[in-house]
Protein backbone atom coordinates (compact mmCIF):
# COMPACT_ATOMS: atom_id res chain seq x y z
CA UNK A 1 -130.99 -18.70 31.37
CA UNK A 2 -127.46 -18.89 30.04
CA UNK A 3 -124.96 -21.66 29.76
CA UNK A 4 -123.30 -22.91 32.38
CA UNK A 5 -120.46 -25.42 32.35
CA UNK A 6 -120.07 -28.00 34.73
CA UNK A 7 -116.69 -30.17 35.29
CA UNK A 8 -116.63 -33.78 35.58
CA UNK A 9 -117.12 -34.06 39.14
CA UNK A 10 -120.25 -32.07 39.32
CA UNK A 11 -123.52 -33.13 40.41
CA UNK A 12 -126.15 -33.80 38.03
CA UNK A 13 -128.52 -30.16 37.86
CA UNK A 14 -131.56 -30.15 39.09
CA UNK A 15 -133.92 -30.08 36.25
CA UNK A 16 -135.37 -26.74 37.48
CA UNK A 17 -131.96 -25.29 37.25
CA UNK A 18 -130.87 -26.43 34.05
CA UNK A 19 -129.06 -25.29 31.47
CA UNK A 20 -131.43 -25.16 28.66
CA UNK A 21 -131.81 -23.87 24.90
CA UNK A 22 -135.44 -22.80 24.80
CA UNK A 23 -136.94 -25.95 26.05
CA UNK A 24 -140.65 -26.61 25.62
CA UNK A 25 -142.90 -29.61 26.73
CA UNK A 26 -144.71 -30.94 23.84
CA UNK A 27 -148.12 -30.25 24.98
CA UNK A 28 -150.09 -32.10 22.00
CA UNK A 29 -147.61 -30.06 19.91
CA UNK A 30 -145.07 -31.66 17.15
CA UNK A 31 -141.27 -31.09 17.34
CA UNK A 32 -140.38 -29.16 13.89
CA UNK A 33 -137.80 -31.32 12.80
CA UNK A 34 -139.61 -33.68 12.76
CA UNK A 35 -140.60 -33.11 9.17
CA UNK A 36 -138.51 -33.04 6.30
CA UNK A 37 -138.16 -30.18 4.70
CA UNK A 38 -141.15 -31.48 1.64
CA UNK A 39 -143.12 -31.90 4.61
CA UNK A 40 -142.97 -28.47 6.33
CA UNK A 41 -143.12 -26.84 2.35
CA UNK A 42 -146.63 -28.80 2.48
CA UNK A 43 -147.84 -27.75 5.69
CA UNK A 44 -146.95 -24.34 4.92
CA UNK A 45 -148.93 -24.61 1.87
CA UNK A 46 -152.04 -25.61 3.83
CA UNK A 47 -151.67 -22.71 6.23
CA UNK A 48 -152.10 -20.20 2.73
CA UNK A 49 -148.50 -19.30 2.81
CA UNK A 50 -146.02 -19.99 0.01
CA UNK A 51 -144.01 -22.47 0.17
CA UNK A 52 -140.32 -21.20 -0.13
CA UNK A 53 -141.42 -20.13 3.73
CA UNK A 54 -140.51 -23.31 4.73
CA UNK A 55 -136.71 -22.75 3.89
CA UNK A 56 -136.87 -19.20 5.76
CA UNK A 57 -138.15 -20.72 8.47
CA UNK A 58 -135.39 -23.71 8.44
CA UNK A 59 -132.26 -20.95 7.44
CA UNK A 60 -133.49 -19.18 10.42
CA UNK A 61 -133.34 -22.67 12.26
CA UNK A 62 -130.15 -23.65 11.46
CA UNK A 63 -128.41 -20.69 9.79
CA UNK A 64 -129.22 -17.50 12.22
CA UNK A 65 -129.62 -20.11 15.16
CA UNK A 66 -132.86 -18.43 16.61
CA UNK A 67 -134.80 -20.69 18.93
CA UNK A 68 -138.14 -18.87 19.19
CA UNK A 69 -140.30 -18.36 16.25
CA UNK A 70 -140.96 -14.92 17.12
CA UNK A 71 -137.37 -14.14 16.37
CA UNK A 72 -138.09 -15.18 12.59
CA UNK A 73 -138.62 -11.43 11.19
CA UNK A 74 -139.43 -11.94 7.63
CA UNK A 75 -142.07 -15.10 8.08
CA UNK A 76 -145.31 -13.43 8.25
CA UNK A 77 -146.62 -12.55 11.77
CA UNK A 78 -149.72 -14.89 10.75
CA UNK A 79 -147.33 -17.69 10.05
CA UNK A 80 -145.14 -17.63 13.05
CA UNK A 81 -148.42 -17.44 15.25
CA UNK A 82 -149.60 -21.33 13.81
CA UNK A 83 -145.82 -22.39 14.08
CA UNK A 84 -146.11 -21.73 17.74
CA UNK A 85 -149.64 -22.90 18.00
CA UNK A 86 -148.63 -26.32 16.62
CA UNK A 87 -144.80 -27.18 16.82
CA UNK A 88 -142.18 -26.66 19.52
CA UNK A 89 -138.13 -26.30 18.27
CA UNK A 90 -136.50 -28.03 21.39
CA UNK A 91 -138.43 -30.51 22.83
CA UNK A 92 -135.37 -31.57 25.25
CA UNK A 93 -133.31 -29.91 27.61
CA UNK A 94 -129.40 -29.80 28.78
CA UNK A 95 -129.08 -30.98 31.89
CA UNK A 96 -125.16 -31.51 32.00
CA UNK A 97 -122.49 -30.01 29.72
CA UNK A 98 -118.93 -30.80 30.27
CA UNK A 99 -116.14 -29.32 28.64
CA UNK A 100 -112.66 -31.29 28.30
CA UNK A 101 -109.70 -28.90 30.06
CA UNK A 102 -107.34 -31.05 27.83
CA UNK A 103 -108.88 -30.64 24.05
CA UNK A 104 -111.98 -28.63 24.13
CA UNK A 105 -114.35 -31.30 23.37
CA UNK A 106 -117.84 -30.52 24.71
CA UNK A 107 -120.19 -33.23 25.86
CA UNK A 108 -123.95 -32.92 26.75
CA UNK A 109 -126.65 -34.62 28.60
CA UNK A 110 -129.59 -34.05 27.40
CA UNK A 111 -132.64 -34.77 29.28
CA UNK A 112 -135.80 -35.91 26.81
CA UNK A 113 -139.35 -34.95 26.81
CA UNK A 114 -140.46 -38.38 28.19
CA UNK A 115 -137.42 -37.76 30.88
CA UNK A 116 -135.27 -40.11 28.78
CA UNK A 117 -131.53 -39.28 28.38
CA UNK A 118 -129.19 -38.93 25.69
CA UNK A 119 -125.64 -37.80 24.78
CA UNK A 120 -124.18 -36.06 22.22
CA UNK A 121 -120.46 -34.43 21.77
CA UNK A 122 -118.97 -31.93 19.75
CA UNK A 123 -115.05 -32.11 18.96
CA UNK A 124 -112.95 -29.55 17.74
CA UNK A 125 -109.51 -29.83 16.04
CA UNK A 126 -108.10 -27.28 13.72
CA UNK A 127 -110.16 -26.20 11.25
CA UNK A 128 -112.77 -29.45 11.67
CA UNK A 129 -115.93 -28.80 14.09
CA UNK A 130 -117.04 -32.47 14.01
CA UNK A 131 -120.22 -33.52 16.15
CA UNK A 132 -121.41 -37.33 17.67
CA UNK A 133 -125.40 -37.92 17.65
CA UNK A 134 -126.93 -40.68 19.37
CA UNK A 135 -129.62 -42.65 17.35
CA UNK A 136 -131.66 -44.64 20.74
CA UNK A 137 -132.40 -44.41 24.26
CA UNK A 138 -130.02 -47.33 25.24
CA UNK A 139 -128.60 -49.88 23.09
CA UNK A 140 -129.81 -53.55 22.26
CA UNK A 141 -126.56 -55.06 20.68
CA UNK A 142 -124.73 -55.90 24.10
CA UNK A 143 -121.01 -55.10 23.51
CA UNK A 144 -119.49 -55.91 26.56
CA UNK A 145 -117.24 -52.59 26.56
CA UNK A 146 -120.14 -50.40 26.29
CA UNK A 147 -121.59 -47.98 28.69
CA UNK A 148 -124.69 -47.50 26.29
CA UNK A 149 -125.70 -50.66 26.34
CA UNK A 150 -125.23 -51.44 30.30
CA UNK A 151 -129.24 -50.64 31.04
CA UNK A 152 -130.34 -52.09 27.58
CA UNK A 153 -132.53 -50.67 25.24
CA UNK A 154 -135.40 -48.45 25.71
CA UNK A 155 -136.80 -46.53 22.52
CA UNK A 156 -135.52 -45.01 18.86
CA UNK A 157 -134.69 -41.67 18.96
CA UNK A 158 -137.32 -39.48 16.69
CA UNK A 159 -136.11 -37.52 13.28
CA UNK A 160 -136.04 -34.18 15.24
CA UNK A 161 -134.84 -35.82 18.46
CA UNK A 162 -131.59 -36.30 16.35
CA UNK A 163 -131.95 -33.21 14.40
CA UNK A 164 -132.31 -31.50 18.05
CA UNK A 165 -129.01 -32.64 19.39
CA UNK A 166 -126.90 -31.05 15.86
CA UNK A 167 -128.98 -27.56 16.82
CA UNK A 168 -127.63 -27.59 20.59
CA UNK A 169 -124.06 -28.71 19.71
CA UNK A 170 -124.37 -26.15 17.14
CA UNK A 171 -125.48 -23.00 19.70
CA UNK A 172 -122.18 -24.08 21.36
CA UNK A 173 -119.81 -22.76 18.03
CA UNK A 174 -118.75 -18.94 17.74
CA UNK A 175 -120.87 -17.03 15.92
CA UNK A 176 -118.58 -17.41 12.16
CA UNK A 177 -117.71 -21.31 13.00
CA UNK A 178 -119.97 -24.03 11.52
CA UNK A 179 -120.29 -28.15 11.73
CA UNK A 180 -117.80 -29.43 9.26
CA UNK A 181 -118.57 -33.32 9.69
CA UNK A 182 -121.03 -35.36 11.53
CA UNK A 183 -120.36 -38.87 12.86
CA UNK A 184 -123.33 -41.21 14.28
CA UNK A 185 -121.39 -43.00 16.48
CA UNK A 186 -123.29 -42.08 19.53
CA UNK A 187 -125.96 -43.84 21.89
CA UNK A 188 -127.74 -46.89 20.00
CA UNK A 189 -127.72 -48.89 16.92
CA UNK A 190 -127.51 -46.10 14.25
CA UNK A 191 -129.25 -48.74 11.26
CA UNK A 192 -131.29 -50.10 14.02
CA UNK A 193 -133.08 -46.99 13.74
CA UNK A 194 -132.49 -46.29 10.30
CA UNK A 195 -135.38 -44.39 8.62
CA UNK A 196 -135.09 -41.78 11.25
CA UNK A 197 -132.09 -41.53 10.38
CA UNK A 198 -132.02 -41.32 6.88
CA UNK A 199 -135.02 -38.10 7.26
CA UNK A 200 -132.57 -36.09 9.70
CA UNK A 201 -129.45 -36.25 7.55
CA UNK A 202 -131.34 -35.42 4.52
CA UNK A 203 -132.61 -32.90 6.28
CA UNK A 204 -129.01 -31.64 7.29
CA UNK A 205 -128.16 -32.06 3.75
CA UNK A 206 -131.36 -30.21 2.17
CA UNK A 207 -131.57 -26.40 1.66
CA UNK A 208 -132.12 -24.43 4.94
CA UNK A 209 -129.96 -26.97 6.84
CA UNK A 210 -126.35 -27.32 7.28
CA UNK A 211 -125.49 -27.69 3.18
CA UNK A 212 -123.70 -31.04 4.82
CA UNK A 213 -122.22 -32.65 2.29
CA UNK A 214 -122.76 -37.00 2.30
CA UNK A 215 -119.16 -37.26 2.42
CA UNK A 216 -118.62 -35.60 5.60
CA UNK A 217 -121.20 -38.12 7.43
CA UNK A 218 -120.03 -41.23 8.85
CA UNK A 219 -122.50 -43.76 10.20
CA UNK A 220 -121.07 -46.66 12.38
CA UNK A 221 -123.09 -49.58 13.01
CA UNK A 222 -122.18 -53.06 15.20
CA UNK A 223 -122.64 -54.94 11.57
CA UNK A 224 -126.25 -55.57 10.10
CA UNK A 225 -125.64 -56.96 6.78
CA UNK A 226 -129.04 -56.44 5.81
CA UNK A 227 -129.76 -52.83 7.09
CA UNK A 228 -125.93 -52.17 5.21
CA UNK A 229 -127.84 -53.29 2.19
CA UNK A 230 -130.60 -51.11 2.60
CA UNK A 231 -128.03 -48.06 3.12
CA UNK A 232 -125.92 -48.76 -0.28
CA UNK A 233 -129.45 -48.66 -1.48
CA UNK A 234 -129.95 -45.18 -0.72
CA UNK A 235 -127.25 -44.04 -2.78
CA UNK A 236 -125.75 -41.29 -0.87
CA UNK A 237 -122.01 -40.89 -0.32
CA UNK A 238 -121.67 -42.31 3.36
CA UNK A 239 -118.96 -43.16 4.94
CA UNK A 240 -119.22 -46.14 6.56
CA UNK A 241 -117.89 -47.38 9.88
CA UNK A 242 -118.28 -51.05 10.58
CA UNK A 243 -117.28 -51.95 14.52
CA UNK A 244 -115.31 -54.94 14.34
CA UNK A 245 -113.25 -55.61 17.41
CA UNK A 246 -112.10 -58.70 16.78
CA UNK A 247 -110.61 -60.76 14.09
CA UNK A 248 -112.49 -64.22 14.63
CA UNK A 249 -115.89 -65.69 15.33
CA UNK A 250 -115.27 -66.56 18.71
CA UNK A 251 -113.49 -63.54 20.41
CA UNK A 252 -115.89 -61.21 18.35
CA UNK A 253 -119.45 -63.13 19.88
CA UNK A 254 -117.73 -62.59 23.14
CA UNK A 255 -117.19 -59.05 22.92
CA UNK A 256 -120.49 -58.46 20.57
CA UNK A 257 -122.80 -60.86 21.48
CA UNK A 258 -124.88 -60.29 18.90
CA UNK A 259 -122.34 -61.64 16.22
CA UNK A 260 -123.42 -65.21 17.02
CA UNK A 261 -126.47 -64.46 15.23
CA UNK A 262 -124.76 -63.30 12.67
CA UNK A 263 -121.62 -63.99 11.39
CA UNK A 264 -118.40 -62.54 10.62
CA UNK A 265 -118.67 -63.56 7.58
CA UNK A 266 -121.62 -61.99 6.41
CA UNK A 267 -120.77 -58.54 7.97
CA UNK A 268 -117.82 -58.72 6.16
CA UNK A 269 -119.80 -59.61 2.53
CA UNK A 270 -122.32 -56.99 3.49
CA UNK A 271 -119.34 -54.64 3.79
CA UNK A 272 -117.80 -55.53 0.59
CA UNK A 273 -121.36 -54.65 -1.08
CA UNK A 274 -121.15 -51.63 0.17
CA UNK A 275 -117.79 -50.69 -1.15
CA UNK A 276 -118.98 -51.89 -4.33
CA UNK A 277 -122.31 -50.13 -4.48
CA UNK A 278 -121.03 -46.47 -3.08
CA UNK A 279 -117.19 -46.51 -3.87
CA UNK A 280 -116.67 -45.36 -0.23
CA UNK A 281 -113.98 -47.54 1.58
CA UNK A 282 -115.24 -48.71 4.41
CA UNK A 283 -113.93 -48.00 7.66
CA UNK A 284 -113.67 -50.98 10.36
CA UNK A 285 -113.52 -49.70 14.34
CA UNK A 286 -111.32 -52.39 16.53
CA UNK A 287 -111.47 -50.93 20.40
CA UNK A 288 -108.39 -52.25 21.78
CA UNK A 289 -108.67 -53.86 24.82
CA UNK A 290 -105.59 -54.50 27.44
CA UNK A 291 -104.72 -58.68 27.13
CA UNK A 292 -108.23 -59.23 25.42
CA UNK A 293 -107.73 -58.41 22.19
CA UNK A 294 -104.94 -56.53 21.62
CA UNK A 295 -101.67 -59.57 21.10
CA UNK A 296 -99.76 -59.82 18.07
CA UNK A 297 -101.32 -62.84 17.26
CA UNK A 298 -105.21 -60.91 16.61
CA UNK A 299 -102.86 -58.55 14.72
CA UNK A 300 -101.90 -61.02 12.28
CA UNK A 301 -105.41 -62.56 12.17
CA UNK A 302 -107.28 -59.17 11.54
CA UNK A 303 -104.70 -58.40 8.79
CA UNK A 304 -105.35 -61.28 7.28
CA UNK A 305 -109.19 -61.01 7.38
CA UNK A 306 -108.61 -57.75 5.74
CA UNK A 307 -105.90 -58.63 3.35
CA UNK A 308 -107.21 -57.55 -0.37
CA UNK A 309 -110.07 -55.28 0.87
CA UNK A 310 -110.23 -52.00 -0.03
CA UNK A 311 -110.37 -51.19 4.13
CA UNK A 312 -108.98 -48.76 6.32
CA UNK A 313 -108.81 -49.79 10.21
CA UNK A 314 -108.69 -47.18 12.92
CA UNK A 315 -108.12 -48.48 15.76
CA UNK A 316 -109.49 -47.36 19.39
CA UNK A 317 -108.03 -47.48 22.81
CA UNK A 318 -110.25 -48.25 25.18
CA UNK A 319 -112.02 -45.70 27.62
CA UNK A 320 -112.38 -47.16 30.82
CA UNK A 321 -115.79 -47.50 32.01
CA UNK A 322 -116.68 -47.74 35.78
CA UNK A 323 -118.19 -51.29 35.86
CA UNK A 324 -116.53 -52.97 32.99
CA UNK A 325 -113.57 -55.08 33.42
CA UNK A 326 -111.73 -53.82 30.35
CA UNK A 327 -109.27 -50.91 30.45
CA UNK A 328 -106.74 -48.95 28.33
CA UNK A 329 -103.92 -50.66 26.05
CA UNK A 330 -100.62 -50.44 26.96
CA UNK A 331 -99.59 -47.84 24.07
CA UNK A 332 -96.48 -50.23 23.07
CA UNK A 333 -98.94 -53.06 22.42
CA UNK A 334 -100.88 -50.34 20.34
CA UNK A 335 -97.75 -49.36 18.02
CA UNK A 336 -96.87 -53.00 17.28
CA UNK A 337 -100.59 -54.07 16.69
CA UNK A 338 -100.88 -50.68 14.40
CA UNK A 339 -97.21 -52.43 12.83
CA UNK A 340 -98.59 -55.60 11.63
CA UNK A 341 -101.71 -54.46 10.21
CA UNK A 342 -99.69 -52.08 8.58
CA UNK A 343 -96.92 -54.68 7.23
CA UNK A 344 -99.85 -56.49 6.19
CA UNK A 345 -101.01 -54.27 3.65
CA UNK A 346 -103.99 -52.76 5.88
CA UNK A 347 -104.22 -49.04 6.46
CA UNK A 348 -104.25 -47.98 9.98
CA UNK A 349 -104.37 -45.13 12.13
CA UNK A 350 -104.74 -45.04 16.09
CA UNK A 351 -108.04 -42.36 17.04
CA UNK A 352 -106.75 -39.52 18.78
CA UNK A 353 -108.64 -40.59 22.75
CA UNK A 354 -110.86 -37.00 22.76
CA UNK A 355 -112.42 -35.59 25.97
CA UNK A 356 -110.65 -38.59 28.41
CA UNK A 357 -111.48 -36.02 31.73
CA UNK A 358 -115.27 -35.77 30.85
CA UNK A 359 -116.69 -39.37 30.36
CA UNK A 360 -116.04 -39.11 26.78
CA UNK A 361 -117.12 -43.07 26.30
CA UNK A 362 -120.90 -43.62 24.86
CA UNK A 363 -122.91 -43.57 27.99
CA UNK A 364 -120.66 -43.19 30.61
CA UNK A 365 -122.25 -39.41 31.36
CA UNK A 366 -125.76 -40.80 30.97
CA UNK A 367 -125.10 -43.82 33.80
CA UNK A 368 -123.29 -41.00 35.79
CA UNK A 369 -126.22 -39.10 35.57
CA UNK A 370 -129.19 -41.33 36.12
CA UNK A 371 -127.23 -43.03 38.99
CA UNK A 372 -127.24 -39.92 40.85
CA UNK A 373 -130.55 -38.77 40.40
């Protein structure tokens, strides 16, 4: 079946009508991506084949875009008959993609082999094809502003169940355009869910995948000082995106709950680590909230917090979500807040609001969806 686009007001397709890219129930089978790329050398070994097969088969994969293993002309007929014995390329299914009429972001819905949901986005500006992966079902940390956390947390998201949502976002580019960047900033705690994590961008970075480059991945997290440990441990080139949203202990366990646990204090410390580990500046997301967090006085605070950090703040204007009682910043309060930071010393630049007329927020689509169902 071919693509079809839906607009923002459409109704959720019927799952026998769906757009889809090759969908297959598992059916006792594995999803491909699932393995790294040592793994599915290994298993190639074991079926008698060589195994440099394994990058054919993953240049096919993510290079020529097939997504049957028939398709795969120079893998031995032998060889593509166990692949489709044992493994499966897209275990999920599009159920809703929306395409912004104001700035060509694309958004899907993908519906999950369990029947689970999940979003992903791909944005495009210039020469920069940048896509959003989600990392869970759900979300556990509770920001209050936060459509992906409204019907809590239900499961981590697989290696190839990530790896799946970069190969549909990427069926949606032109034939000579390619991902340039990849940000997790999607559905879920991305270091919640961290080893996963880790396999699929290695795998994105590994021969036969996208040649991705560490420094054109971003991962955003709420603030786990330990799993931030565990990621400067990795020692890969990161970028890393710490959401703050607010400059003090109290406001901040108000609007992310879990910081109570926590700490400012030792997100910040973890943070610093970081820098010091990787030598990538950390990045620190502040969604700006209309007369919650957004007066001159959090300004000053959050400048100060930052003061002597080698930080850069980008800060967010909120996306209203049905449900929530937060909304958009008045854009004046937005230039003087981005005017003290900056008179502090901090570096600061407002994100550009992408894909406002297609439930751009985390989880907004996904509520949408489920509630109509």
């Amino acid at each position: 079946m071919k693509m079809m686009t839906t607009d923002a007001n459409s109704k959720l397709l019927p799952l026998t009508d769906a757009v889809t890219s090759s969908p297959a129930p598992l059916d006792g089978k594995r999803l491909l991506n699932d393995l790294t790329r040592k793994e599915l050398e290994v298993w190639c070994v074991a079926q008698g084949a060589q195994k440099f097969r394994a990058d054919q088969i993953r240049r096919w994969i993510y290079g020529k875009r097939v997504n049957d293993f028939e398709a795969m002309t120079d893998v031995p007929a032998p060889l593509r008959r166990q692949l489709a014995e044992q493994f499966v390329i897209f275990s999920s299914r599009i159920v809703r993609r929306q395409t912004s009429q104001i700035d060509g972001t694309e958004k899907l819905l993908l519906r999950l082999h369990d029947g689970e949901h999940v979003e992903c986005v791909l944005m495009k500006e210039d020469d920069r094809r940048t896509i959003c992966l989600s990392t869970q079902v759900g979300c556990g940390m509770g920001c209050v502003f936060c459509a992906s956390g409204l019907q809590g947390f239900t499961r981590n998201l697989s290696t190839g169940e990530i790896l799946e949502q970069v190969l549909h976002l990427d069926r949606l580019l032109p034939p000579l355009e390619r991902i340039t960047n990849v940000v997790v900033m999607g559905m879920g705690e991305p270091l919640a869910n961290l080893p996963n994590l880790l396999r699929a961008l290695e795998s994105l970075e590994e021969k036969g995948g996208l040649g991705m480059s560490t420094r054109r991945i971003t991962i955003s997290t709420v603030g786990l000082p330990e799993k931030i440990r565990d990621l400067a441990k990795v020692d890969k080139s990161y970028n890393l995106a710490v959401s703050l949203h607010a400059p003090n202990e109290e406001l901040r366990s108000e609007l992310v709950p879990m910081n109570a646990k926590v700490g400012l204090e030792r997100v910040l410390q973890a943070a610093d680590e970081y820098f010091e580990l990787t030598g990538r500046r950390v990045t620190y997301e502040y969604c700006v909230l209309r007369d919650r967090n957004d007066s001159a006085a959090e300004a000053r605070q959050l400048a100060a917090l930052l003061r002597g950090r080698n930080a850069h703040v980008n800060l967010i204007p909120m996306n209203a979500v049905s449900g929530l009682p937060y909304t958009d910043p008045f854009a004046e309060r937005v230039r003087e807040f981005t005017q003290i930071l900056e008179q502090g010393g901090v570096t600061t630049t407002v994100r550009k609001r992408k894909g406002a007329d297609i439930d751009a927020a985390c989880g907004q689509l996904r509520l949408r969806a489920e509630a109509e169902a």
